[in-house]
C-alpha atoms as a PDB file:
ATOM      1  CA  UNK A   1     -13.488  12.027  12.805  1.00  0.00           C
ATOM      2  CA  UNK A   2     -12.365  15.610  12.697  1.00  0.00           C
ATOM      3  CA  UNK A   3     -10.368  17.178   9.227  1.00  0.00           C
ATOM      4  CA  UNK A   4      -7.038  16.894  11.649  1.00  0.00           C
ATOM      5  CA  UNK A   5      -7.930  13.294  12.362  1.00  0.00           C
ATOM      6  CA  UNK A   6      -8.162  12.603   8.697  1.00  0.00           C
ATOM      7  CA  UNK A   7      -5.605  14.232   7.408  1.00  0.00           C
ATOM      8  CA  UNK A   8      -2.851  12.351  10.213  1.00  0.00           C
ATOM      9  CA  UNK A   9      -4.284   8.948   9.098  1.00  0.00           C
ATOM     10  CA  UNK A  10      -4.329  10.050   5.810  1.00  0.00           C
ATOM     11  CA  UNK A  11      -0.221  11.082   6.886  1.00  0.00           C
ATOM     12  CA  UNK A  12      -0.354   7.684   8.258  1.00  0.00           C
ATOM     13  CA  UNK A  13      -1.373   5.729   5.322  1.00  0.00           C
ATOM     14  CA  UNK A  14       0.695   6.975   3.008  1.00  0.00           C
ATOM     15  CA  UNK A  15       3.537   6.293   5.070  1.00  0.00           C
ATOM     16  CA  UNK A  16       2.898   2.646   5.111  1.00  0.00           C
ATOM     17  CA  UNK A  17       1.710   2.469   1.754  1.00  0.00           C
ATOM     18  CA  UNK A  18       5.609   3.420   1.006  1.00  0.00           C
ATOM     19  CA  UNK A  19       6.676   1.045   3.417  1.00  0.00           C
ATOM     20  CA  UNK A  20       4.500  -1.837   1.293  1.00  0.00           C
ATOM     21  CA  UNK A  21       5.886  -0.515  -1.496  1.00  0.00           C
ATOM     22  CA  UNK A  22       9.291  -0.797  -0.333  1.00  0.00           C
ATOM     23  CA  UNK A  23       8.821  -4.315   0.794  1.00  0.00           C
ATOM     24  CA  UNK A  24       7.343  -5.624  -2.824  1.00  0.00           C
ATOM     25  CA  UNK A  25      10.213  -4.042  -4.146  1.00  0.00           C
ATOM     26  CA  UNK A  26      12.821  -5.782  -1.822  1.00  0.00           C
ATOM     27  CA  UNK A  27      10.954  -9.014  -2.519  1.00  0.00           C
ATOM     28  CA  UNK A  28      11.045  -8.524  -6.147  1.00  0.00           C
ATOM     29  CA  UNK A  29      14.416  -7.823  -6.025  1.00  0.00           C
ATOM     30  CA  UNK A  30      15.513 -10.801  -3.936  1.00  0.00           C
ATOM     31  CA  UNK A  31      13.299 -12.680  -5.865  1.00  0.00           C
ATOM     32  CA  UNK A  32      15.146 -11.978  -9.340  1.00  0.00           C
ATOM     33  CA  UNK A  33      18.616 -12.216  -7.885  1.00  0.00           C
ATOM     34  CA  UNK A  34      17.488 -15.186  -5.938  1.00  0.00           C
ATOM     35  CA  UNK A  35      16.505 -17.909  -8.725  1.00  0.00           C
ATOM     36  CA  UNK A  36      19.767 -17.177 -10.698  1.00  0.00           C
ATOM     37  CA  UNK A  37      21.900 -18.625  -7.794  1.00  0.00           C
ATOM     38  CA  UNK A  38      19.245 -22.173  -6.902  1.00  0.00           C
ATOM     39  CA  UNK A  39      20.469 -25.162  -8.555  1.00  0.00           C
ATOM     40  CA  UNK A  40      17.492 -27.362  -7.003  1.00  0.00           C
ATOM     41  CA  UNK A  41      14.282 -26.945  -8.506  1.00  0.00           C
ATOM     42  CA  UNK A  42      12.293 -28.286  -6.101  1.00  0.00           C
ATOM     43  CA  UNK A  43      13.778 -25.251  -4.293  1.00  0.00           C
ATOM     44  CA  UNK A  44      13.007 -23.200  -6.849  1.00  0.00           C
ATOM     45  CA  UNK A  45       9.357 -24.124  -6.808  1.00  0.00           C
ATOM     46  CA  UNK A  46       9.479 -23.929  -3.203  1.00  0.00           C
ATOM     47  CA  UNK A  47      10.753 -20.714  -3.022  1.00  0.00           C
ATOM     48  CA  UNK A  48       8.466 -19.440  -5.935  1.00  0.00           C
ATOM     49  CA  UNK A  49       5.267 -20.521  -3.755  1.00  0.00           C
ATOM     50  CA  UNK A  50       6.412 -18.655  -0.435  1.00  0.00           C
ATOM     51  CA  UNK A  51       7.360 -15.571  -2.501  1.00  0.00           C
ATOM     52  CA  UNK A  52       3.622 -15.974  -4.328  1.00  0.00           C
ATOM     53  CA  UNK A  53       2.194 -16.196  -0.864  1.00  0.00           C
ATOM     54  CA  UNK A  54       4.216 -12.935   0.063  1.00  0.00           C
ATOM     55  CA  UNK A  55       2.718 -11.118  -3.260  1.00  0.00           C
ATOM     56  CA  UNK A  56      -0.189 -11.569  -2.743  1.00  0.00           C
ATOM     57  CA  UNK A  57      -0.325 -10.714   1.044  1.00  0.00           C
ATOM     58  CA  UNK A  58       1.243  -7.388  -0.226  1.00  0.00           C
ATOM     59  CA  UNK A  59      -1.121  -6.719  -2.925  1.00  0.00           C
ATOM     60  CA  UNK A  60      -4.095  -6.759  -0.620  1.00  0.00           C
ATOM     61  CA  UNK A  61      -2.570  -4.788   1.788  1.00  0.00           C
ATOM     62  CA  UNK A  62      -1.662  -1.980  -0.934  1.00  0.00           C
ATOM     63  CA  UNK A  63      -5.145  -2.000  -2.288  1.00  0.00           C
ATOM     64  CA  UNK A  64      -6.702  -1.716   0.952  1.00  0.00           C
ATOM     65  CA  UNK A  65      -4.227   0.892   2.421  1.00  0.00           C
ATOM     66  CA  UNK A  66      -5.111   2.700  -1.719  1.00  0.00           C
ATOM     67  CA  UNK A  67      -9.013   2.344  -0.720  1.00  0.00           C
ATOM     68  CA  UNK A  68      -8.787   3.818   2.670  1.00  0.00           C
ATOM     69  CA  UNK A  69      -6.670   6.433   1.158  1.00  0.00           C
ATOM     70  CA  UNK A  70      -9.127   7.087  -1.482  1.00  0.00           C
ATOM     71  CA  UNK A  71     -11.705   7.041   0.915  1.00  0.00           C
ATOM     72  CA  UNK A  72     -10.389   9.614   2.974  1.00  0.00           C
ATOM     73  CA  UNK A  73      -9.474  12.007   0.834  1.00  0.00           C
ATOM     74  CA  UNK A  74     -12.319  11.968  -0.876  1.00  0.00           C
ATOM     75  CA  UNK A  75     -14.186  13.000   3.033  1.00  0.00           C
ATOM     76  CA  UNK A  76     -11.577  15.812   3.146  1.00  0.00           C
ATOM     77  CA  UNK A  77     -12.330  16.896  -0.165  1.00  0.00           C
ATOM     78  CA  UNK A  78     -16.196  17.055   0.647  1.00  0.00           C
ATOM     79  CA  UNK A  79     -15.496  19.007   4.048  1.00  0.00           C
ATOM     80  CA  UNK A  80     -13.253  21.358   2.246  1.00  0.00           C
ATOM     81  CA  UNK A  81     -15.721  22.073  -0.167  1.00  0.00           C
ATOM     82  CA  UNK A  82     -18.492  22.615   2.117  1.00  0.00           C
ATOM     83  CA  UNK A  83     -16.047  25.222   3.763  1.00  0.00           C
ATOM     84  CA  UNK A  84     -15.453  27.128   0.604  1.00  0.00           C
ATOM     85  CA  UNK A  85     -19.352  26.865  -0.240  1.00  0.00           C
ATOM     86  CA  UNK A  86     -20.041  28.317   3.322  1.00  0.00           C
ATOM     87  CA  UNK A  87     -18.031  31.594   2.731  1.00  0.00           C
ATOM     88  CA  UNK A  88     -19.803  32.330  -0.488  1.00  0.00           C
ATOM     89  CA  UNK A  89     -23.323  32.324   1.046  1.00  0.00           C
END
């Protein structure tokens, strides 16, 4: 993978990262607001077990996206070193 190549997926995994983000915040939002208004609790617990299901497929996906992030900017980092390295020799 060339430095351009990194740097758009890096462009590209940050964007979705925020987009994660976003969501976790939508679903904790809804899921404060929501609870309030449920008289049932068997809906409540219901509704508490999808929304678990929904954090946790959200926190994987953010600390994988924040791994290959990491990942990749620690390759740039490397090749951008080695470029400064090479025009001090």
């Amino acid at each position: 993978m060339t430095k351009e190549e990194m740097k758009s997926r890096l462009s590209e995994l940050k964007k979705e990262r925020k987009l994660v983000r976003l969501d976790w915040d939508i679903l904790n939002r809804k899921d404060e607001q929501s609870y309030a208004n449920w008289s049932s609790d068997k809906v409540r617990n219901d509704r508490s077990k999808e929304d678990a299901k929904q954090f946790m497929a959200l926190s994987k996906r953010l600390s994988s996206l924040n791994s290959e992030i990491t990942g990749l900017q620690k390759e740039i980092i490397s090749i951008l070193k080695a470029e400064i390295e090479s025009l001090y020799e």
